[in-house]
N, C-alpha and C. Protein backbone atom coordinates (compact mmCIF):
# COMPACT_ATOMS: atom_id res chain seq x y z
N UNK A 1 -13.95 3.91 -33.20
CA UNK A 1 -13.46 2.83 -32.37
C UNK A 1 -12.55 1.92 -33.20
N UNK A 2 -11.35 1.47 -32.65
CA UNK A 2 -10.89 0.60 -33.22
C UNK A 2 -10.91 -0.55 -33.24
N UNK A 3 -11.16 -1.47 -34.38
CA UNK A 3 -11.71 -2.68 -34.32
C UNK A 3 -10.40 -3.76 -33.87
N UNK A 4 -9.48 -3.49 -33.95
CA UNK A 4 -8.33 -4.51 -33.30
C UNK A 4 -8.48 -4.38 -32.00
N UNK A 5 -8.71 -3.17 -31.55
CA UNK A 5 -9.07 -4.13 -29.55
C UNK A 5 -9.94 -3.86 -29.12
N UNK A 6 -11.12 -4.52 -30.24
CA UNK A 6 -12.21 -5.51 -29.85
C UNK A 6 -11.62 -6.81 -29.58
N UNK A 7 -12.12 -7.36 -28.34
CA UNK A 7 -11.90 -8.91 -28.32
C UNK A 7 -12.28 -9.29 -29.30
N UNK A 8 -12.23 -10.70 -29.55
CA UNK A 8 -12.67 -11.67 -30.43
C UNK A 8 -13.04 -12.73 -30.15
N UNK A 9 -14.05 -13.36 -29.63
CA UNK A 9 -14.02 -14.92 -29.07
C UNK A 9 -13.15 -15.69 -30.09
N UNK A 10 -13.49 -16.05 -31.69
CA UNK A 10 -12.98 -17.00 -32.22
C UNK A 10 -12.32 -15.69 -33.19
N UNK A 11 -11.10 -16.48 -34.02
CA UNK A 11 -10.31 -16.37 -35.35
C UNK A 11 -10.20 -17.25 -35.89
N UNK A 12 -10.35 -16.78 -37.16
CA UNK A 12 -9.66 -17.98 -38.29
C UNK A 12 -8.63 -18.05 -38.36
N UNK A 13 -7.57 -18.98 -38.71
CA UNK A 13 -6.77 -19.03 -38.42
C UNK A 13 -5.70 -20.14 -39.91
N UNK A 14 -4.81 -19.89 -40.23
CA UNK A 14 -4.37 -20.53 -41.49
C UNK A 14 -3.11 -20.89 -40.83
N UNK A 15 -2.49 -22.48 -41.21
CA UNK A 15 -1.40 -22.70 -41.03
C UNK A 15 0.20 -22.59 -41.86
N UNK A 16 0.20 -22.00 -41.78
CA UNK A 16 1.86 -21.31 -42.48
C UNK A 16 3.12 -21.45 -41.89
N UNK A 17 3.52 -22.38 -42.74
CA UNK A 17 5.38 -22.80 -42.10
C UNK A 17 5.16 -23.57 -40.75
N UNK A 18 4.20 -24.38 -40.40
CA UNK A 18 4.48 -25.08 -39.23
C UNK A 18 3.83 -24.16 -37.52
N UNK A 19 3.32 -22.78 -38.10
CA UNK A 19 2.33 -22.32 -36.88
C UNK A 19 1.55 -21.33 -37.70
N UNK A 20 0.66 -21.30 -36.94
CA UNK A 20 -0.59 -20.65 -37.14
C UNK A 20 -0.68 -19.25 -37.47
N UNK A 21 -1.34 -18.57 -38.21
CA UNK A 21 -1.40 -17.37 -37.75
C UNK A 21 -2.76 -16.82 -38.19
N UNK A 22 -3.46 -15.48 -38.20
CA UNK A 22 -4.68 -15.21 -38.75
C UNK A 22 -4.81 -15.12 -40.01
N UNK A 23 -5.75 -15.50 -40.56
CA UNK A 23 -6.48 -15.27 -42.11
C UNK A 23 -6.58 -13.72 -42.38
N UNK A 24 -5.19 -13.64 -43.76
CA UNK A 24 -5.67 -12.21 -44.03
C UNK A 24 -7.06 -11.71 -44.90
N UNK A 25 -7.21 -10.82 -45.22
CA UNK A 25 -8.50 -10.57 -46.24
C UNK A 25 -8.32 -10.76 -47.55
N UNK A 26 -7.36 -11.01 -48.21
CA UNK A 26 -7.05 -11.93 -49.59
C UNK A 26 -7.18 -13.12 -49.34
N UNK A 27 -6.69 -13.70 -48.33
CA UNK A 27 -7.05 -15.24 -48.54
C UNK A 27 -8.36 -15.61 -47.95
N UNK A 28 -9.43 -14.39 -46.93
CA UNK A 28 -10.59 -14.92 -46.82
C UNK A 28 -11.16 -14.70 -47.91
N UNK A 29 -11.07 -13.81 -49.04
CA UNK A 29 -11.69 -13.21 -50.60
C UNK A 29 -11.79 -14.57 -51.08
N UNK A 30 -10.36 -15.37 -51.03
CA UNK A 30 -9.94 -16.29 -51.55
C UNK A 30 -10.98 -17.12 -51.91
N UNK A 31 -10.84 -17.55 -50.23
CA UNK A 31 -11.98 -18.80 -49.42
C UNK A 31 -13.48 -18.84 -49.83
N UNK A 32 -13.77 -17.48 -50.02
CA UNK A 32 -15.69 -16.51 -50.19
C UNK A 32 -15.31 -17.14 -52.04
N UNK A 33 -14.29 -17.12 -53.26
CA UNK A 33 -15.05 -17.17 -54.00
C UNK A 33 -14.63 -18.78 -54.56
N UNK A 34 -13.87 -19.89 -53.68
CA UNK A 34 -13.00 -21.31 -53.89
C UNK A 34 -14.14 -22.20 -53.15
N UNK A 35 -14.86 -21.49 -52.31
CA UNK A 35 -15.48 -22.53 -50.94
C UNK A 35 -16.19 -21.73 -50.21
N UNK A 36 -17.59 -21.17 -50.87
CA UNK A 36 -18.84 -19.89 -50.44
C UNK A 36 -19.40 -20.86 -49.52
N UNK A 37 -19.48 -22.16 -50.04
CA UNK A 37 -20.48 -22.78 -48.86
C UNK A 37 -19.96 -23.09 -47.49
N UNK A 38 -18.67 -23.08 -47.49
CA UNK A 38 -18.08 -22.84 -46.04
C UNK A 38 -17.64 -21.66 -45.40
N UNK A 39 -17.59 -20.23 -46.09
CA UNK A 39 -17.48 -19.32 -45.77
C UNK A 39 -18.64 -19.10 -45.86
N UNK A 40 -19.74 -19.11 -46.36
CA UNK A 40 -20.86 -18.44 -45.60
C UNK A 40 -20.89 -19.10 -44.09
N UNK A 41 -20.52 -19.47 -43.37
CA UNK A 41 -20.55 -19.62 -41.58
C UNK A 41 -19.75 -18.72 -40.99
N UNK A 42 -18.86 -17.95 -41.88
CA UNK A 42 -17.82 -17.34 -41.14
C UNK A 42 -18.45 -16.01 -41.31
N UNK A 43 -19.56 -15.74 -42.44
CA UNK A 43 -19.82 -14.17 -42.67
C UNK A 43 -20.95 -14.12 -42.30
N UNK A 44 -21.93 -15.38 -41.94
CA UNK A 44 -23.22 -15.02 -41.44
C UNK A 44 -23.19 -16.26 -40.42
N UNK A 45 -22.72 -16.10 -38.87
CA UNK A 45 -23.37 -17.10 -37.86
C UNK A 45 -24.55 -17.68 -37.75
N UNK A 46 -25.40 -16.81 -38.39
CA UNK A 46 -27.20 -17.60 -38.51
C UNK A 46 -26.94 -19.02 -39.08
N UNK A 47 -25.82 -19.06 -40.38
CA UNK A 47 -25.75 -20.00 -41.32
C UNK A 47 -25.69 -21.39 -40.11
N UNK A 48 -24.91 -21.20 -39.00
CA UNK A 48 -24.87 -22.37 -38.62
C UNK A 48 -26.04 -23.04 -37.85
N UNK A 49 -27.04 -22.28 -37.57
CA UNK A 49 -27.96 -22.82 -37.00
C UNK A 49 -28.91 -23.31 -38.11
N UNK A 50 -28.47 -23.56 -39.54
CA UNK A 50 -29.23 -23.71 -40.27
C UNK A 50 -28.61 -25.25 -40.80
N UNK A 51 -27.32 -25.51 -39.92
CA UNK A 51 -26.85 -26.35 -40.67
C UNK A 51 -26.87 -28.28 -39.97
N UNK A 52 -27.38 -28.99 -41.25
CA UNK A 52 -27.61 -30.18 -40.74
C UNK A 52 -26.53 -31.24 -40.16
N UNK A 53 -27.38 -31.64 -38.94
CA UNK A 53 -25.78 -32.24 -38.52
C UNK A 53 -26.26 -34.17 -38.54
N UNK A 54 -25.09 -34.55 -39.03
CA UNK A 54 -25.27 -35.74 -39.73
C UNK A 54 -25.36 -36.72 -38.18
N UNK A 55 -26.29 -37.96 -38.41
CA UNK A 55 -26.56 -38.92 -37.27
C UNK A 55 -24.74 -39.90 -37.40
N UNK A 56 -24.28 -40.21 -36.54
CA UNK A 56 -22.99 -40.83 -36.76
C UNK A 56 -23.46 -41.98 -35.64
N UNK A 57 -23.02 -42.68 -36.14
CA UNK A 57 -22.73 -44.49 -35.28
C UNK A 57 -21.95 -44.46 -33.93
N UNK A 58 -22.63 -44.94 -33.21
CA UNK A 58 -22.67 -45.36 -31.56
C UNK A 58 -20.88 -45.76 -31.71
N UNK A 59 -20.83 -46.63 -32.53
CA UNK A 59 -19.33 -47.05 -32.72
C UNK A 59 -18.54 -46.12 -33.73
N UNK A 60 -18.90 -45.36 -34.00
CA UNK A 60 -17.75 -44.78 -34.80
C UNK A 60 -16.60 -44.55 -33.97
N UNK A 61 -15.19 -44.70 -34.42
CA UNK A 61 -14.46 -44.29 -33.29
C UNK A 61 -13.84 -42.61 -33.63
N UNK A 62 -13.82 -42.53 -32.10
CA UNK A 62 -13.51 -40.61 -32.00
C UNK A 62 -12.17 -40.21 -31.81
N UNK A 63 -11.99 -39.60 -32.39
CA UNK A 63 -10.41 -38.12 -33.15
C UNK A 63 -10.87 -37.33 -32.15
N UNK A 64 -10.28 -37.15 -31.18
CA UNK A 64 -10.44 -36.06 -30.60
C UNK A 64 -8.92 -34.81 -30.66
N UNK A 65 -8.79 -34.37 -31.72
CA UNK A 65 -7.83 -33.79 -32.35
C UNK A 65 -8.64 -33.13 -33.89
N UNK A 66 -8.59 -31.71 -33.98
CA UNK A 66 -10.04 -30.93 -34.76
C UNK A 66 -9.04 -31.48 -36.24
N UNK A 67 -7.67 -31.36 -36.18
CA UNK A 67 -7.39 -31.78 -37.52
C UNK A 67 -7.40 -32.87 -38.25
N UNK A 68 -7.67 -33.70 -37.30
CA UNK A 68 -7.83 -35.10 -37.80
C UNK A 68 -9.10 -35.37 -38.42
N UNK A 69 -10.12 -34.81 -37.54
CA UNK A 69 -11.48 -34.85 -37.87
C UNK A 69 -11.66 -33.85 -38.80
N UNK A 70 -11.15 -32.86 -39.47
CA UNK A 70 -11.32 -31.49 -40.18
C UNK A 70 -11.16 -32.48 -41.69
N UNK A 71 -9.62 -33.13 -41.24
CA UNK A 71 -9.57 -33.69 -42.43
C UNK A 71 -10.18 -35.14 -43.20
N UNK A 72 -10.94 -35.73 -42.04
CA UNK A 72 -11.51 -37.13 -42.63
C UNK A 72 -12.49 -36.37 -42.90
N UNK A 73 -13.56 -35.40 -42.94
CA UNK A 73 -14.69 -34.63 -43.19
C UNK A 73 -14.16 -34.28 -44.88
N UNK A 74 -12.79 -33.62 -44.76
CA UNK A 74 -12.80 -33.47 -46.40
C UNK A 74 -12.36 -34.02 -47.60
């Protein structure tokens, strides 16, 4: 069977030159040995049900835009 048309619900996705495109397998290698603790969610989904999610303030104000929030997180 070929695994390219399998759907996919989600992709990773890397931004290059101003649009998007998919994460090849050198730069997920990359990611697995720069940032294991965030690639383990991408190689084992269990990981996220394991993962703690922080209490945030009634007032915090909300980014509703994932890059904005992607990036005050890092």
């Amino acid at each position: 069977m070929n695994e390219k048309r399998i759907p996919k619900e989600f992709v990773l996705q890397i931004l290059d030159n101003g649009k998007y495109r998919p994460i090849t397998d050198t730069e997920f290698d990359l990611l697995k040995r720069e940032q294991p603790e965030i690639a383990k969610y991408f190689i084992d989904e269990s990981e996220i049900e394991k993962m703690e999610i922080p209490q945030i303030d009634e007032n915090a104000p909300i980014n509703y835009h994932w890059e904005k929030v992607s990036t005050r997180m890092m």
